[in-house]
Protein backbone atom coordinates (compact mmCIF):
# COMPACT_ATOMS: atom_id res chain seq x y z
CA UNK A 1 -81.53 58.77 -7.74
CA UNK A 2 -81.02 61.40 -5.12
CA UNK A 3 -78.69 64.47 -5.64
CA UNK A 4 -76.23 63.34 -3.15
CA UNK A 5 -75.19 59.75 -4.38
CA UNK A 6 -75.45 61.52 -7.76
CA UNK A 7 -72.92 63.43 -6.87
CA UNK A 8 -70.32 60.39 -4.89
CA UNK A 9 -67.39 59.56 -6.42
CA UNK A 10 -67.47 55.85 -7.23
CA UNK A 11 -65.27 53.39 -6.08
CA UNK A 12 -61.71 54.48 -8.09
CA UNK A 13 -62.39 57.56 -6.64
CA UNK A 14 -63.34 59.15 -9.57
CA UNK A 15 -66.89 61.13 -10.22
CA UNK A 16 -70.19 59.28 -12.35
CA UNK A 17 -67.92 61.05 -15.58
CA UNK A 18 -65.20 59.02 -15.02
CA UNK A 19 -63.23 62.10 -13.22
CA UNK A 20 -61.46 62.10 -10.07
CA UNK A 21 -63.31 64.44 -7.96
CA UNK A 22 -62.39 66.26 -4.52
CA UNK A 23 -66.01 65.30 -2.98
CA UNK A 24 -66.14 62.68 0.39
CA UNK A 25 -63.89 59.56 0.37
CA UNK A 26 -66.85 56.80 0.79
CA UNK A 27 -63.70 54.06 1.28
CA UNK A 28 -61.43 56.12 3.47
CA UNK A 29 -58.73 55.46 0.75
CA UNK A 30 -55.15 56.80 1.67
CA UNK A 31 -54.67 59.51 -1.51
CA UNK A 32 -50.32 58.55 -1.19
CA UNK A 33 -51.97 55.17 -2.19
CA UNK A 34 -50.58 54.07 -5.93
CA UNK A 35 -53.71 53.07 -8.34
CA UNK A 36 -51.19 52.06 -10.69
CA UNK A 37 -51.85 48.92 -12.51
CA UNK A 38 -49.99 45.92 -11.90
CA UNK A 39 -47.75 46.08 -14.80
CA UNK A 40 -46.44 49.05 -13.84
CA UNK A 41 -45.65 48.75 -10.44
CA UNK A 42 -41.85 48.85 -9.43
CA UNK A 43 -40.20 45.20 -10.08
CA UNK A 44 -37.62 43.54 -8.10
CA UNK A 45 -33.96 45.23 -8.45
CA UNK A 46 -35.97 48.23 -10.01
CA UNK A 47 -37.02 50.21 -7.10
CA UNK A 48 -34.42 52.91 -5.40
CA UNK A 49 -30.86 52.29 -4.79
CA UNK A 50 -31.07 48.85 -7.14
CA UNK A 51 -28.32 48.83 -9.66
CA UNK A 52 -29.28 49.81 -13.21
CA UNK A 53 -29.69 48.14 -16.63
CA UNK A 54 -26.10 48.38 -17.42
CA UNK A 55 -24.61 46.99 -14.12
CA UNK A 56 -23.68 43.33 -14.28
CA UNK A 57 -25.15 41.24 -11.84
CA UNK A 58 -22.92 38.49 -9.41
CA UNK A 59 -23.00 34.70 -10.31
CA UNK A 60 -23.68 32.94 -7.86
CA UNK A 61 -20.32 30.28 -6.81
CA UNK A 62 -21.16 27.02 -7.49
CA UNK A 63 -18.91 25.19 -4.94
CA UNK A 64 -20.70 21.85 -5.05
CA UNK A 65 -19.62 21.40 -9.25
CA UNK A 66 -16.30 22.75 -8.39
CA UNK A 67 -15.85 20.23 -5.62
CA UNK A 68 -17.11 17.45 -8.11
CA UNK A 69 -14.63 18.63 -10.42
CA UNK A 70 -11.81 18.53 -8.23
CA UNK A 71 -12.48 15.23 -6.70
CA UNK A 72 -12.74 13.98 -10.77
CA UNK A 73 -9.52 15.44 -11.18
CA UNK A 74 -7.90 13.83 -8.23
CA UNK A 75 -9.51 10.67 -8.72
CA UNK A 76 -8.22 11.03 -12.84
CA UNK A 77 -4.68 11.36 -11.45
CA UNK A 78 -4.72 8.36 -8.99
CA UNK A 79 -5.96 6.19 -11.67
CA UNK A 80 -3.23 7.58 -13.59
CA UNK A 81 -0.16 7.04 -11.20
CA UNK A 82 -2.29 3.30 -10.54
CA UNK A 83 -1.46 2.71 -14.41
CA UNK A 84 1.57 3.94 -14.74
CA UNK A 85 3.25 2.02 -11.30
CA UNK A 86 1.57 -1.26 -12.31
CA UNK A 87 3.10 -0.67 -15.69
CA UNK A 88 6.38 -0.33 -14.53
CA UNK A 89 6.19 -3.29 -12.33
CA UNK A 90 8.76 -6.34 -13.08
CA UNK A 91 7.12 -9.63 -13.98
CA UNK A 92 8.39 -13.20 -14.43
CA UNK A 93 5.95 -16.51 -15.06
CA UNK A 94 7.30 -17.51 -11.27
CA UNK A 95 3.47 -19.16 -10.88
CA UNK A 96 3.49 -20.94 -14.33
CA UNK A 97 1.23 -24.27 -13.88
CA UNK A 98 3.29 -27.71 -13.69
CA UNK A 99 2.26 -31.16 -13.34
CA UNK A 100 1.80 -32.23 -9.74
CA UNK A 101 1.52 -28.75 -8.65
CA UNK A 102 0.11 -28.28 -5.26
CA UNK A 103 -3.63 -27.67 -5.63
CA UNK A 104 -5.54 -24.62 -4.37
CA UNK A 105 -5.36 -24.21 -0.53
CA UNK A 106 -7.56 -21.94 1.25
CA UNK A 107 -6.35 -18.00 2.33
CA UNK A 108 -3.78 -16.04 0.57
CA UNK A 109 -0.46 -17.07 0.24
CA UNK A 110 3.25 -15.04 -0.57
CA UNK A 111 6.32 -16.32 -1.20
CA UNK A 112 8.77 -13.27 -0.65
CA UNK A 113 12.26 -13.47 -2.05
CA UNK A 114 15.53 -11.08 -1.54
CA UNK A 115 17.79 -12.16 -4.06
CA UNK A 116 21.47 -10.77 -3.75
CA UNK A 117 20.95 -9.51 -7.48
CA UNK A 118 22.74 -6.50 -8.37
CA UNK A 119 21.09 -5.83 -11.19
CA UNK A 120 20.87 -1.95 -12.15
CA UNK A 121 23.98 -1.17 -10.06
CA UNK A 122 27.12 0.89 -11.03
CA UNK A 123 30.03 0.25 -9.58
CA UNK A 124 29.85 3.10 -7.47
CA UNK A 125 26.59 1.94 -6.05
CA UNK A 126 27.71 -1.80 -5.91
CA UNK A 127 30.90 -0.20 -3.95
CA UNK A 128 28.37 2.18 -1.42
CA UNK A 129 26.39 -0.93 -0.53
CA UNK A 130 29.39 -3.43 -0.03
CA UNK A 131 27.60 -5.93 -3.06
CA UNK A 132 30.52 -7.22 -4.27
CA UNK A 133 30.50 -8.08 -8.18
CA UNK A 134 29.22 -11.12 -8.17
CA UNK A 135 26.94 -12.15 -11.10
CA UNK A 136 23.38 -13.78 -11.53
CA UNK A 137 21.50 -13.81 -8.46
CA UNK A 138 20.64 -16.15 -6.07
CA UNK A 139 17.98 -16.13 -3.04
CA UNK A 140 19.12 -14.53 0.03
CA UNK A 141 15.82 -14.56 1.84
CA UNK A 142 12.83 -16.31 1.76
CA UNK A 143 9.57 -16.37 3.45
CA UNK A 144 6.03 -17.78 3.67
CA UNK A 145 3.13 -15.18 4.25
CA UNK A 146 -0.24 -16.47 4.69
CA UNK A 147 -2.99 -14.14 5.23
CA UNK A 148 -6.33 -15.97 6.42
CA UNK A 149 -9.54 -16.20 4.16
CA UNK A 150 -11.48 -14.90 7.38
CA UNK A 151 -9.69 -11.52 8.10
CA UNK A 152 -7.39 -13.38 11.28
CA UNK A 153 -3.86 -12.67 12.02
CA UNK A 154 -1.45 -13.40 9.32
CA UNK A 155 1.62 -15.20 9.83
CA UNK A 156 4.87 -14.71 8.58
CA UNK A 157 7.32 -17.83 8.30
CA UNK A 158 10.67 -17.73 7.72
CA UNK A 159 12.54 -20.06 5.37
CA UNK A 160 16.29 -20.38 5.78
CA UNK A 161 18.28 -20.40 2.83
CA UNK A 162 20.17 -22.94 3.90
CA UNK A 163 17.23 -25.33 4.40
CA UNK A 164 17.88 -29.48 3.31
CA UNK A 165 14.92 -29.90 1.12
CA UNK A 166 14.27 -32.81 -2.14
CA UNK A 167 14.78 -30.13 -5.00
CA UNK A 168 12.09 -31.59 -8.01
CA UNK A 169 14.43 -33.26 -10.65
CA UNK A 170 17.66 -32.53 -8.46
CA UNK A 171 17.57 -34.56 -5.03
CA UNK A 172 18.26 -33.28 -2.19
CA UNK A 173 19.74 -29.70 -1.63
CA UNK A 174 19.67 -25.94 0.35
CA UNK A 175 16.41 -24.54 -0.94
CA UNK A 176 17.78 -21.70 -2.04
CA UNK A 177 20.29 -24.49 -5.22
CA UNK A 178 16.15 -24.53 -6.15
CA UNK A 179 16.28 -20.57 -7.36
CA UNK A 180 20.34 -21.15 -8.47
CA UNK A 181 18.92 -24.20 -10.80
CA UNK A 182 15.93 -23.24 -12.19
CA UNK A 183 14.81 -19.57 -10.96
CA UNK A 184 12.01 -19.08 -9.34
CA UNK A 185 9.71 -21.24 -11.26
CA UNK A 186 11.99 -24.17 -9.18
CA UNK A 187 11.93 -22.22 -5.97
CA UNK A 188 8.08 -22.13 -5.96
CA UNK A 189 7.87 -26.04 -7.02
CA UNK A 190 9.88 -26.91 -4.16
CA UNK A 191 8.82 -25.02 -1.51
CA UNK A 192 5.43 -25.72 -2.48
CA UNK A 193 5.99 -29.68 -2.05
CA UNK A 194 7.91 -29.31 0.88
CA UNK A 195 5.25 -27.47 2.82
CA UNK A 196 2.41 -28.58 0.50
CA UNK A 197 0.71 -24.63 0.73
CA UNK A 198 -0.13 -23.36 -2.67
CA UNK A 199 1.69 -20.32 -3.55
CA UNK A 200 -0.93 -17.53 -4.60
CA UNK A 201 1.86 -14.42 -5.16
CA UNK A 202 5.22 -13.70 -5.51
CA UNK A 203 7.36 -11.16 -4.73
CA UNK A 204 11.16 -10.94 -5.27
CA UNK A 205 13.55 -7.90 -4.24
CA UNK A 206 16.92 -7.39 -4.99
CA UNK A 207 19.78 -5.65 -3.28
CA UNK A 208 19.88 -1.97 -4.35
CA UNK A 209 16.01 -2.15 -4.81
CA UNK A 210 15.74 -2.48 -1.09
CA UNK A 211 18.64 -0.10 -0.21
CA UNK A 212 16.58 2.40 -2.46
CA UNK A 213 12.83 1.51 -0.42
CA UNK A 214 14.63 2.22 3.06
CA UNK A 215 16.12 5.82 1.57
CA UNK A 216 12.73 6.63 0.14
CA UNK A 217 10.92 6.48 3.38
CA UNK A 218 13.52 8.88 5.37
CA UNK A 219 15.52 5.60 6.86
CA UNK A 220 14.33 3.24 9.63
CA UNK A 221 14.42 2.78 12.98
CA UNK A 222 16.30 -0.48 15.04
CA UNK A 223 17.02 -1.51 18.16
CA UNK A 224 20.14 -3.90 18.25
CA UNK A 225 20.70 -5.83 21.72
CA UNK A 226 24.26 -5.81 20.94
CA UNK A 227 26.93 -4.17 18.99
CA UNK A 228 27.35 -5.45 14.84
CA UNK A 229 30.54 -4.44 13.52
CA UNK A 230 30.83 -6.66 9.85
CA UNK A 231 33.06 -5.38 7.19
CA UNK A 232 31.85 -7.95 5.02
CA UNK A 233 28.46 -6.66 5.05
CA UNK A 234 29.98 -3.04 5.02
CA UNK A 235 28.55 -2.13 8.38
CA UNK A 236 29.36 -1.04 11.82
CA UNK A 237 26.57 -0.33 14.55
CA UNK A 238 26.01 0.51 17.79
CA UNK A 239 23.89 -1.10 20.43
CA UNK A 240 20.72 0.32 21.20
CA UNK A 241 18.18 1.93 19.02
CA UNK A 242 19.24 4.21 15.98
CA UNK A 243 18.23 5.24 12.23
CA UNK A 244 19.40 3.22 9.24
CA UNK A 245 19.92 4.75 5.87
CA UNK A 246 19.44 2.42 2.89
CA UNK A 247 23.27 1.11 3.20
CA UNK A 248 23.19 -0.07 6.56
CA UNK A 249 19.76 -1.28 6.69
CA UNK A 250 20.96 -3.64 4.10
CA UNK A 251 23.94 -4.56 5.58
CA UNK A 252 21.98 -5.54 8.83
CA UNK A 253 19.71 -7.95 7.03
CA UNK A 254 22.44 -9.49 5.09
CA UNK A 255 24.96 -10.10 8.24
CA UNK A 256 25.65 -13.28 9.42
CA UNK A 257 28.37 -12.22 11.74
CA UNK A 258 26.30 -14.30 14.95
CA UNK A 259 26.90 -17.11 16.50
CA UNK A 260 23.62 -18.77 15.11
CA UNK A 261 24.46 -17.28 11.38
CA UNK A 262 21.56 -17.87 9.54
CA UNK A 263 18.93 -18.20 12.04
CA UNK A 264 19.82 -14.57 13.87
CA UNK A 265 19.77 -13.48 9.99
CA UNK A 266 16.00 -14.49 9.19
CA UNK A 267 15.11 -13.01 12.34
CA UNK A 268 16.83 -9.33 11.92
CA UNK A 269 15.47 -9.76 8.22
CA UNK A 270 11.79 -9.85 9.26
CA UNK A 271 12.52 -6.91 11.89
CA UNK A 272 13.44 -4.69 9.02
CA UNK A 273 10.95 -5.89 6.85
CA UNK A 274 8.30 -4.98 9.37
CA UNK A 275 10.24 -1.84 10.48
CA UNK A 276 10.08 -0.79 6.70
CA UNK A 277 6.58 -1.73 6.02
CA UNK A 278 5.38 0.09 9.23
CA UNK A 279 7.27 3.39 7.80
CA UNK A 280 5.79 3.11 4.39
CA UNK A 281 2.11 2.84 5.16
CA UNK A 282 2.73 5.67 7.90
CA UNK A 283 0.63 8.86 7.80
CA UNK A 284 4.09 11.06 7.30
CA UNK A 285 5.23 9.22 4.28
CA UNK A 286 1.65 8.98 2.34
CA UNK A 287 1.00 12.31 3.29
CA UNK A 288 4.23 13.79 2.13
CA UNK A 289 4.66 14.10 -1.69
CA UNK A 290 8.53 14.33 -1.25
CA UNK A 291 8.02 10.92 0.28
CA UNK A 292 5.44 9.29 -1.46
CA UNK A 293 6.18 10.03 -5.17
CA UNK A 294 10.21 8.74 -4.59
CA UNK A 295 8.68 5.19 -2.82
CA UNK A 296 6.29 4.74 -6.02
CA UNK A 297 9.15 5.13 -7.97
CA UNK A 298 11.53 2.51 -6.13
CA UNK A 299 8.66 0.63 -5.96
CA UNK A 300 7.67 -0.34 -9.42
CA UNK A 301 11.75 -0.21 -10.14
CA UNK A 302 11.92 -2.66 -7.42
CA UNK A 303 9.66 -5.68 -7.17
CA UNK A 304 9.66 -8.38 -9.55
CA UNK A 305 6.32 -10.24 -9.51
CA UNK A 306 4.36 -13.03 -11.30
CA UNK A 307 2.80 -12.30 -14.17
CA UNK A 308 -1.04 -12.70 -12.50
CA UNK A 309 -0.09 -10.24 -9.73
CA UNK A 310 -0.43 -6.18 -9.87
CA UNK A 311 0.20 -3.73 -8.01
CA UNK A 312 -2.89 -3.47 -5.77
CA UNK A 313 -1.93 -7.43 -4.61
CA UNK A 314 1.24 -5.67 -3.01
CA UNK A 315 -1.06 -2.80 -1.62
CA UNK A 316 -2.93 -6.14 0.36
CA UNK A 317 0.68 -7.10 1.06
CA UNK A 318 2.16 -3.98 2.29
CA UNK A 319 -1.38 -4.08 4.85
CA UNK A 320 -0.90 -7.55 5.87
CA UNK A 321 2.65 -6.66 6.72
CA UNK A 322 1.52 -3.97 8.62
CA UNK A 323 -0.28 -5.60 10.38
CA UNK A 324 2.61 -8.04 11.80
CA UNK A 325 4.57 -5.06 11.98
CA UNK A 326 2.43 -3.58 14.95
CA UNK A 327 1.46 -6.94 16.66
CA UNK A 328 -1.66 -8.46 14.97
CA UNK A 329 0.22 -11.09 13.72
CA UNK A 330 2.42 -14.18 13.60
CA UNK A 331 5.82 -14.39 12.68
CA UNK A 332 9.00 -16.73 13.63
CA UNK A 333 11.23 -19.53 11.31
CA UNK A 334 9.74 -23.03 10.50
CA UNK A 335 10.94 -24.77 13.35
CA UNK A 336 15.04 -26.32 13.32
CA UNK A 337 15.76 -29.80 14.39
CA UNK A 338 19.77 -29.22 13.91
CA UNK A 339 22.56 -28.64 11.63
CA UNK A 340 24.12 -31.16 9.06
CA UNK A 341 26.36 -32.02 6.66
CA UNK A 342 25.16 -32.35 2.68
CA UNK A 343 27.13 -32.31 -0.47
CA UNK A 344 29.94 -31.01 1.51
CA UNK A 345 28.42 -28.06 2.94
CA UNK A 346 26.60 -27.18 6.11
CA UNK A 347 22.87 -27.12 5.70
CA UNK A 348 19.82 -26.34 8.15
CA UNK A 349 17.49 -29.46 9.47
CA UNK A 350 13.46 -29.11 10.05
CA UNK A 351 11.95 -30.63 12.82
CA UNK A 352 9.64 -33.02 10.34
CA UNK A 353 7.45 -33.47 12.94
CA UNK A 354 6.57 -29.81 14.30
CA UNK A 355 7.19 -28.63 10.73
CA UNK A 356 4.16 -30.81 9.17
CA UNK A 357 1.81 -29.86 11.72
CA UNK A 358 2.89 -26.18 11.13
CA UNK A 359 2.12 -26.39 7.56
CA UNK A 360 -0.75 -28.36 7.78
CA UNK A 361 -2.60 -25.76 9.39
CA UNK A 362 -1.71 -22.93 7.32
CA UNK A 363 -3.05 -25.45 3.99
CA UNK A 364 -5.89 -25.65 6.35
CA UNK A 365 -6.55 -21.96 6.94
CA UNK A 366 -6.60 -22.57 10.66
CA UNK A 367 -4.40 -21.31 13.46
CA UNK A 368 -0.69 -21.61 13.85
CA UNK A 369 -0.38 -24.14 16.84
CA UNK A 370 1.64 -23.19 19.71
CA UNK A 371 4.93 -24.84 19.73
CA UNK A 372 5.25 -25.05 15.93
CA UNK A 373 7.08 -22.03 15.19
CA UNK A 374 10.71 -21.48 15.83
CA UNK A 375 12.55 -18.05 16.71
C-alpha cells in the first residue's frame, strides 16, 4: 500500500488508528455535521425552546365524547319527562270489549270528549271560570277524528250533544244521556253503533283542564264575526280578532247564546280546538321552557284516556290536529235533518241518508264525499 492512502483518513473521518485526523476530506463531509449515533440525537419536544421534563403537557379536548355525552344526557331526560307525563296521565277502561262491539275498521279513530266536570276546582276557580257547582259530569262536546291508514287528510266530525240516537239498553235519547247513564263505556257503545266506526282512542277533557291548556300556551287567538256578550258563560267579547286567556276561551266554546245554539257551539268549539292545537305544537311554545314545562304539566293533569292509550297516541293526536288546524284537513258536524221533540225536550235530527254515506266512508278509510258534511 502506498504512503499516501496509508496515510487517508477512512470513511468516519478518522485515521487507519481509529483517530480523527486533520489530513484531506476524501467525502467532502461538512465538519458542523453531528456523527452522533441515533440514540442520541435530539427527540421530539427535546430540542431548544421545548418545554422541560417538569412542564405538563395539554390534553387534547375531546369534543366528539363530550357531545355524545350531552346528547345521552338530553336524551336520559326526555325519556324521563316521557315517563313521568305518561305516568301522570288519567285513565278509565272507556274501550273495554262488549258483545256486539263494532269490529276493527281501517285508519285511526278518536272519540274526543269535553265533559263540564269540575273536578279539581275550588270555589274560587269554579267562580273565575263561571262553572257553576254542579256535580258529576256530563259530555259537553263530542267529536269523531279519523286519521287515514294512508297518511291523507284527517277529518274532524262533530257530534252534537243533543243528537236523537237508540242509547244500547235505554231507547232512544240525546247522545250525550249515553255518558249521563253509563260513562263513557256507554258513550263509546253508542256512538260506535250509530256510526258503525270502531273507536281506536279516547280522549276526555274537563272544564278547568282546558281553561288551564289555553293559559299554558300564552292564550289564543279568535276572530268573532260578531259581538258575544253571555253572562251565563261568564263572557263578554268584542267583534273582530283578539287574545283569549283560559276563562274566556272557555266561555266561548261553552256559549250557546246564537240563534242556532248548539250547532254555532260545535263549530266555535272546533275553532278553538284547532286554534289551541296550532299554539301548542308552535315553535315558540316547544322552544320555550317557561311554556313547555307548564303545558306538560296541564297536560298529564288534564286528559283522561283509555287504559290502552299513552301519551305518545296524543302526540299523533296533537299532529293530526294540527294538521286541520292549518288546512290539510276535514272538519264540519254530521250533517242535520231538523229539530224535534223527545222525552219532552228538544233534540237534534241526522239526515239518515247523508249521515250513512258519511260514515260509511270513514269505516271504509276512503274520502269524505262532498255534500255529506254539515257546517
Amino acid at each position: 500500500m502506498s504512503d499516501w492512502s496509508a496515510n487517508q483518513p477512512n470513511r468516519r473521518g478518522a485515521t487507519g488508528r481509529g483517530r480523527r485526523g486533520n489530513g484531506y476530506d476524501y467525502y467532502h463531509r461538512d465538519p458542523r455535521s453531528s456523527d452522533r449515533a441515533p440514540s442520541q440525537r435530539e427527540q421530539p419536544g427535546t430540542g431548544p425552546g421545548a418545554a422541560g421534563p417538569g412542564t405538563p403537557r395539554k390534553k387534547k379536548k375531546r369534543w366528539g365524547r363530550r357531545i355524545g355525552i350531552t346528547l345521552l344526557v338530553i336524551l336520559l331526560l326526555l325519556v324521563g319527562l316521557v315517563v313521568y307525563v305518561d305516568s301522570s296521565l288519567q285513565r278509565t277502561g272507556a274501550l273495554d270489549d262488549y258483545q256486539g262491539r263494532v269490529g276493527d275498521t281501517p285508519g285511526t279513530n278518536w272519540l274526543l270528549v269535553g265533559s263540564d266536570s269540575r273536578q279539581g276546582l275550588d270555589e274560587s276557580r269554579r267562580e273565575e271560570l263561571s262553572a257553576g257547582d254542579a256535580g258529576g259530569r256530563r259530555t259537553d262536546t263530542m267529536m269523531l277524528l279519523h286519521v287515514p291508514a294512508g297518511g291523507g287528510d284527517p277529518s274532524l266530525i262533530s257530534l252534537p250533544r243533543d243528537s236523537s240516537v237508540p242509547i244500547p239498553g235505554n231507547g232512544r235519547n240525546k247522545l250525550n244521556a249515553a255518558f249521563a247513564i253509563g260513562g263513557p263505556q256507554l258513550l263509546v257503545r253508542t256512538v260506535e253503533n250509530a256510526t258503525g266506526v270502531h273507536m281506536d282512542h279516547y280522549a276526555e277533557i274537563g272544564l278547568g283542564g282546558f281553561a288551564s291548556l289555553v293559559e299554558a300556551v300564552g292564550g289564543v287567538e279568535m276572530c268573532l264575526d260578531q259581538p258575544l256578550n253571555d253572562p251565563k258563560a261568564g263572557i263578554d267579547l268584542k267583534q273582530g280578532c283578539q287574545q283569549l286567556d283560559g276563562r274566556q276561551a272557555l266561555g266561548f266554546v261553552r256559549s250557546r247564546a246564537y240563534p242556532e245554539g248548539d250547532l254555532q257551539r260545535v263549530e266555535n268549539q272546533r275553532k278553538l280546538l284547532g286554534a289551541l292545537i296550532d299554539k301548542a305544537t308552535s315553535p315558540t311554545t316547544l322552544l320555550n321552557p317557561l311554556r313547555t314545562f307548564p303545558l306538560i304539566s296541564a297536560a298529564g293533569d288534564t286528559f283522561l284516556l283509555d287504559n290502552g292509550d299513552h301519551v305518545w297516541h296524543l302526540t299523533g293526536l296533537a299532529w293530526s290536529m294540527g294538521d286541520i288546524s292549518s288546512g290539510n284537513g276535514i272538519t264540519g258536524t254530521v250533517p242535520i235533518s231538523g229539530f224535534g221533540t223527545l222525552n219532552g225536550q228538544s233534540v237534534v235530527k241526522w239526515d239518515s241518508a247523508r249521515a250513512s254515506r258519511l260514515f260509511e266512508a270513514i269505516a271504509n278509510d276512503r274520502p269524505v264525499p262532498e255534500g255529506t258534511l254539515g257546517g
